[in-house]
Protein backbone atom coordinates (compact mmCIF):
# COMPACT_ATOMS: atom_id res chain seq x y z
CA UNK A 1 -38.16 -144.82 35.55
CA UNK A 2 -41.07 -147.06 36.35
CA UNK A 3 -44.90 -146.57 35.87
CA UNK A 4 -47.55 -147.46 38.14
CA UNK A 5 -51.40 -147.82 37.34
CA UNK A 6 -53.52 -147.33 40.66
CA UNK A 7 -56.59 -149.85 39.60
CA UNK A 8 -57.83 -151.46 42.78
CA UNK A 9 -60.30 -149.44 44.12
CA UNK A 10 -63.99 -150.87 43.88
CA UNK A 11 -65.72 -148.47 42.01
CA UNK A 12 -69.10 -148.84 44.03
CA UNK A 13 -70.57 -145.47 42.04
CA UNK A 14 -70.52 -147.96 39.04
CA UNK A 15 -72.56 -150.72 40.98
CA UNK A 16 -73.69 -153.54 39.43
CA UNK A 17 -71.38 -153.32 36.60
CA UNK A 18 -68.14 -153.22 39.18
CA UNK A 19 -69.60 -156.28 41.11
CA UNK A 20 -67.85 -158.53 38.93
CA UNK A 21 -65.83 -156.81 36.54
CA UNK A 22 -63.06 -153.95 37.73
CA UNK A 23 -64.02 -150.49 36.30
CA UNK A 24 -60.54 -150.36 34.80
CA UNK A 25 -61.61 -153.60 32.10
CA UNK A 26 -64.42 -152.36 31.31
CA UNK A 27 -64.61 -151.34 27.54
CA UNK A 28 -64.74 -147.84 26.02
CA UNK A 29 -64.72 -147.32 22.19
CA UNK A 30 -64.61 -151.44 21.98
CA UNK A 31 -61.20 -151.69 24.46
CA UNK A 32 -60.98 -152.23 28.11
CA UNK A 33 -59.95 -148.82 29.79
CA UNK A 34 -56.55 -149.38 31.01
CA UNK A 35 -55.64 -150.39 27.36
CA UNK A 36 -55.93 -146.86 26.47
CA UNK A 37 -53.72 -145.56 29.46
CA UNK A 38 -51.21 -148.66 28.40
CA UNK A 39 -50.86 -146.54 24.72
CA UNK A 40 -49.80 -143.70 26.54
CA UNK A 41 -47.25 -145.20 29.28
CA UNK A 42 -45.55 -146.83 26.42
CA UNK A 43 -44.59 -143.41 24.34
CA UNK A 44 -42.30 -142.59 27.60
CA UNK A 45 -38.45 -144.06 28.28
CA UNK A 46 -40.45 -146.25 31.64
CA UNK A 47 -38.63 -149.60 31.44
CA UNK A 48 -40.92 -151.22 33.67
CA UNK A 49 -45.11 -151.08 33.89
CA UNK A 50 -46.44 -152.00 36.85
CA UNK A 51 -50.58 -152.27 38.00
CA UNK A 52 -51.61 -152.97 41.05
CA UNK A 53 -55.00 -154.22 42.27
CA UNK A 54 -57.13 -155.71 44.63
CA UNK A 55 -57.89 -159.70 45.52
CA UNK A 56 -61.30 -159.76 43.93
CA UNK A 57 -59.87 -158.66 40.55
CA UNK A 58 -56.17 -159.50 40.85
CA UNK A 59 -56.81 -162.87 38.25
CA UNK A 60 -59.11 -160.65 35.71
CA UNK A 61 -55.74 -158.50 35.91
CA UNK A 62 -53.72 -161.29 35.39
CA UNK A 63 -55.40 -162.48 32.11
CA UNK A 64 -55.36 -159.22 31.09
CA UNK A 65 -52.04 -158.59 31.15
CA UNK A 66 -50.92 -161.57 29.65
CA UNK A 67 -48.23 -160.79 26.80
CA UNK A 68 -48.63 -157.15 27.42
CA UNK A 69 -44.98 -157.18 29.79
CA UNK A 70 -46.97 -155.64 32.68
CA UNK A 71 -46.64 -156.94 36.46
CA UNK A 72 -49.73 -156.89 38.38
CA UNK A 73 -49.49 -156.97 42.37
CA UNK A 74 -52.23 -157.98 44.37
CA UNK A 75 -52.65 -155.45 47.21
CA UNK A 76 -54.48 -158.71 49.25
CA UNK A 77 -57.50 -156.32 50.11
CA UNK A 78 -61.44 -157.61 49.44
CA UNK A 79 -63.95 -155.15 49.97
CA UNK A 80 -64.05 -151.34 50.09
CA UNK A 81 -63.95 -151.09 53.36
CA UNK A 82 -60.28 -152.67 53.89
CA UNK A 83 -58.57 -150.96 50.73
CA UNK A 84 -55.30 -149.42 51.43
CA UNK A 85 -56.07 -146.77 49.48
CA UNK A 86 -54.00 -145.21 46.54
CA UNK A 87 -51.48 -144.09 48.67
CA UNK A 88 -51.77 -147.06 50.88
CA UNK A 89 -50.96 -148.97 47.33
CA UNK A 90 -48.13 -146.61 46.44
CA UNK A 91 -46.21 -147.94 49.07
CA UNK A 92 -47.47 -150.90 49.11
CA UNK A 93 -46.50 -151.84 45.54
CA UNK A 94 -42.74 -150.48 46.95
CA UNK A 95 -40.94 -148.76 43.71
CA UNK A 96 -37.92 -147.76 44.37
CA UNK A 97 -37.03 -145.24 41.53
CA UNK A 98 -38.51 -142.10 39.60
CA UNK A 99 -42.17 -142.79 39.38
CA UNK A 100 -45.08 -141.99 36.63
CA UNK A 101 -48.34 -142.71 38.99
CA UNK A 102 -51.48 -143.04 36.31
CA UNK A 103 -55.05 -143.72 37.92
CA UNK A 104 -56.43 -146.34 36.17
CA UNK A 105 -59.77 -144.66 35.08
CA UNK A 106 -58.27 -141.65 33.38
CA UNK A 107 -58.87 -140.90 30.13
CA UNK A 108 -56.34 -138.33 28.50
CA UNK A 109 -55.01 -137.04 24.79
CA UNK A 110 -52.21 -135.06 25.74
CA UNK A 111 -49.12 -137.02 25.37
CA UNK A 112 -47.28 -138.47 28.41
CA UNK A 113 -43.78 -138.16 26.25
CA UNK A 114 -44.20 -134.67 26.37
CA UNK A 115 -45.26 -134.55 30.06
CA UNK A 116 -41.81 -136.72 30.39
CA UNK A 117 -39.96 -134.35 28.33
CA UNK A 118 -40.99 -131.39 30.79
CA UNK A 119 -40.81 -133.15 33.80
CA UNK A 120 -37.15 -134.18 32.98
CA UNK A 121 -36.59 -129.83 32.75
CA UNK A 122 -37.44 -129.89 36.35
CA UNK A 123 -35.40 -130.04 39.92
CA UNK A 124 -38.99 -131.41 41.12
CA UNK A 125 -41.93 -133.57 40.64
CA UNK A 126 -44.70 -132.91 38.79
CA UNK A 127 -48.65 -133.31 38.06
CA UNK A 128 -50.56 -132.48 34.90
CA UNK A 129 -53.38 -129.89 35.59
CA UNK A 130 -56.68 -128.95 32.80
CA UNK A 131 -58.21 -125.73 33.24
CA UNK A 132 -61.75 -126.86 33.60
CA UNK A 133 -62.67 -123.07 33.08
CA UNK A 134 -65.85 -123.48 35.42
CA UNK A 135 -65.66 -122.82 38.96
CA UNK A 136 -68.73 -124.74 39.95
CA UNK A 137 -67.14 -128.00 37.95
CA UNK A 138 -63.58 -126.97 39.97
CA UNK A 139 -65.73 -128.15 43.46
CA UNK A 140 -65.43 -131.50 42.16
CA UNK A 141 -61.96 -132.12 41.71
CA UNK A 142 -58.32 -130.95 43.11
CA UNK A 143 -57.23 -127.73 42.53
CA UNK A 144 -54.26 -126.25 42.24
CA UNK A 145 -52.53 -122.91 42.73
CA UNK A 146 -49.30 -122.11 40.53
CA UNK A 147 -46.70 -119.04 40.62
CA UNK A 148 -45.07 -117.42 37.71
CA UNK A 149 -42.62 -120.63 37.38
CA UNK A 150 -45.65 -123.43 37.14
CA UNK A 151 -44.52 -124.24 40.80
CA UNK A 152 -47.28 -125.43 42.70
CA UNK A 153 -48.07 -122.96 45.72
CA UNK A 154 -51.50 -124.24 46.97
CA UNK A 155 -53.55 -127.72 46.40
CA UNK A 156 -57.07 -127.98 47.65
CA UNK A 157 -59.38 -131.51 47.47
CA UNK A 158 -62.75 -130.26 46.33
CA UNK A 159 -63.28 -127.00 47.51
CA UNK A 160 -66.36 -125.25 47.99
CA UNK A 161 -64.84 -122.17 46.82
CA UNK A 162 -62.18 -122.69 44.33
CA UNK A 163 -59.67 -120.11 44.14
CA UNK A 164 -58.97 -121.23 40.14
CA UNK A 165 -60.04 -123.80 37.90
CA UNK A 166 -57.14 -125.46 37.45
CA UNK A 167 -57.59 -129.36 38.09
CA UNK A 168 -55.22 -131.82 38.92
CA UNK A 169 -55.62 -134.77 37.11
CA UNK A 170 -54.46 -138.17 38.03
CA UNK A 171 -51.53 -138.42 36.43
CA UNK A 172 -47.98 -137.84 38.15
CA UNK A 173 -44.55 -137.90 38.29
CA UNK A 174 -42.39 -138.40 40.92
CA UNK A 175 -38.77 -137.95 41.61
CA UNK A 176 -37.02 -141.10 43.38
CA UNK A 177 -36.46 -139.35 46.37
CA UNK A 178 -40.11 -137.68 46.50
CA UNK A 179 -41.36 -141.24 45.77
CA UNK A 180 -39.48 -142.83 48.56
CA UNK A 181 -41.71 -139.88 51.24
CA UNK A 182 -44.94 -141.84 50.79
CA UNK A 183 -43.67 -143.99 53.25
CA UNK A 184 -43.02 -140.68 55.79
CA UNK A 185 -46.71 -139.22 54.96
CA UNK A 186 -48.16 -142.24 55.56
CA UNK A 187 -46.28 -143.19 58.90
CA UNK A 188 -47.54 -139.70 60.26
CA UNK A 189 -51.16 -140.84 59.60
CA UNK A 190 -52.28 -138.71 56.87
CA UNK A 191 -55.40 -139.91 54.47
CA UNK A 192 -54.29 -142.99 52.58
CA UNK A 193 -56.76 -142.59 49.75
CA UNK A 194 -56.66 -139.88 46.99
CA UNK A 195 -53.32 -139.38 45.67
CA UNK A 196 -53.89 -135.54 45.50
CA UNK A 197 -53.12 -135.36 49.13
CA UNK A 198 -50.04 -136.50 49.09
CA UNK A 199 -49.16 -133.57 46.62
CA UNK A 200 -51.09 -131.55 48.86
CA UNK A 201 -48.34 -132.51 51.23
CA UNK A 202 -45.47 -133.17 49.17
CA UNK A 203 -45.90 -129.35 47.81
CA UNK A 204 -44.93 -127.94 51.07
CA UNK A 205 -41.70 -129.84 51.59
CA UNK A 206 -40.29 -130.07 48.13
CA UNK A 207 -40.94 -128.32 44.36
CA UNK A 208 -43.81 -129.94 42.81
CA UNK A 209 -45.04 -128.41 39.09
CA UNK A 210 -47.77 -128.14 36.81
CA UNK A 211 -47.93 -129.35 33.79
CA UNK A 212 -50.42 -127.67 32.19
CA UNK A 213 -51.93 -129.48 28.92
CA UNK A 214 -54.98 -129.18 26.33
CA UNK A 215 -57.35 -131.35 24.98
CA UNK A 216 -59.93 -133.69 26.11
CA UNK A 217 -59.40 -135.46 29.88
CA UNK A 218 -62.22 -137.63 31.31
CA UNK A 219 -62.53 -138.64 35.47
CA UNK A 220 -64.44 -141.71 34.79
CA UNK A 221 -66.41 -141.76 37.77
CA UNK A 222 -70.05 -142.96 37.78
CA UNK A 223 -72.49 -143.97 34.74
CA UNK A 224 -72.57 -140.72 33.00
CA UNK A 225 -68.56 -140.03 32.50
CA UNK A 226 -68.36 -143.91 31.45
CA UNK A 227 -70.99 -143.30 28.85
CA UNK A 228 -69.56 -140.39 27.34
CA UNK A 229 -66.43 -141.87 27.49
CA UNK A 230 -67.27 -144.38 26.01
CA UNK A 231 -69.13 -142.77 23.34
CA UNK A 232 -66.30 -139.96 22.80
CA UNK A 233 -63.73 -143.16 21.76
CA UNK A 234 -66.13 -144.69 19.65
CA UNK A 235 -66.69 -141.32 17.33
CA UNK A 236 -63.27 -142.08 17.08
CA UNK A 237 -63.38 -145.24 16.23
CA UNK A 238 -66.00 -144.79 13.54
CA UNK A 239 -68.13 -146.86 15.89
CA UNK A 240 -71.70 -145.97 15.90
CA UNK A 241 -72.65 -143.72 19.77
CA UNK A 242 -75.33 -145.52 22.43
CA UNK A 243 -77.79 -144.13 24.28
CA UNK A 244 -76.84 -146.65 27.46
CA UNK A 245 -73.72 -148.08 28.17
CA UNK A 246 -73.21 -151.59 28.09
CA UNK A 247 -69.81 -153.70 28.53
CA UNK A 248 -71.18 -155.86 25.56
């Protein structure tokens, strides 16, 4: 299995502080983002880590993941206007095996050996869901429907009028063969960004579950969620909590 970190986006809701540093490097509780994601990916049986980002941050990338055994692919994009998109990157990036797809501004303490562990149980793919328990928070995310078996029945990208709370996060696993049908939903021109639709898609073809975990998941998103982020792993820390973020 191999594991993919979506980071080259350009994070313009985080504008200035994105202009010249990638929202993925920039530090919560004293550590660049990613770093914390990197913990997780390396409690599964992945034998490869993979990032991919964009050409304005590919070399910040690069120094980053010096000694960490992480290969960084430069998707050859600029600006926000010519990204490929997650999905776009996905294929772009070209892994050719069972696949754990992590955005790369997802915060999360459930364990991704576990998520492995249940995954593995499956004939399908699968993508770990939070119940957000608040409908009017639901409109801003994915949301999922699920039957009696944790099979995913319905997917809907921010819905006015969610029919549960259950959110999808970020965070997926694919089977080789699912993997290898980003290259068919793409080719029939579906949206290239958001890697909820192609579970939206995927769902209706072939079994996709939920993984359904507790604890504490943060979208980081605009100033706010990188704030309390960044505040949430510094409690931890025993660092002492800001009233304003900086990357200092």
């Amino acid at each position: 299995m191999k594991a993919l970190i979506l980071a080259a986006g350009y994070a313009t809701r985080l504008a200035p502080l994105t202009d010249s540093v990638p929202k993925q490097l920039l530090p919560v509780g004293g550590r660049p983002i990613v770093d914390w994601i990197l913990d997780r990916i390396k409690e599964t049986s992945v034998d490869e880590i993979h990032l991919v980002t964009n050409g304005r941050f590919a070399e910040d990338f690069g120094r980053w993941a010096e000694g960490k055994d992480v290969r960084v692919h430069n998707d050859g994009t600029r600006s926000n206007e010519d990204r490929l998109g997650a999905i776009g990157d996905i294929r772009f990036v070209g892994l050719d095996d069972d696949l754990l797809v992590v955005a790369g501004d997802n915060l999360f303490d459930y364990s991704l050996a576990e998520y492995e562990r249940s995954w593995r149980k499956r004939d399908g793919s699968c993508i770990a869901i939070l119940d957000v328990k608040d409908r009017e928070l639901a409109k801003q995310y994915g949301i999922v429907e699920v039957d009696e078996n944790g099979r995913v029945t319905n997917f809907f990208e921010k819905p006015e009028n969610p029919p549960t709370t259950l959110c999808a996060t970020a965070t997926y696993l694919y089977k080789r063969d699912h993997a290898r049908l980003v290259e068919t939903y793409l080719d029939a021109g579906n949206p290239p960004d958001q890697p909820g639709n192609f579970v939206a898609w995927l769902h209706k073809r072939e079994p996709v579950y939920a993984y359904r975990f507790e604890g504490d998941w943060r979208d980081i998103g605009d100033r706010d969620q990188l704030l309390e982020a960044d505040n949430r792993m510094r409690r931890r820390g025993g660092l002492p909590e800001r009233a304003e973020y900086s990357p200092s």
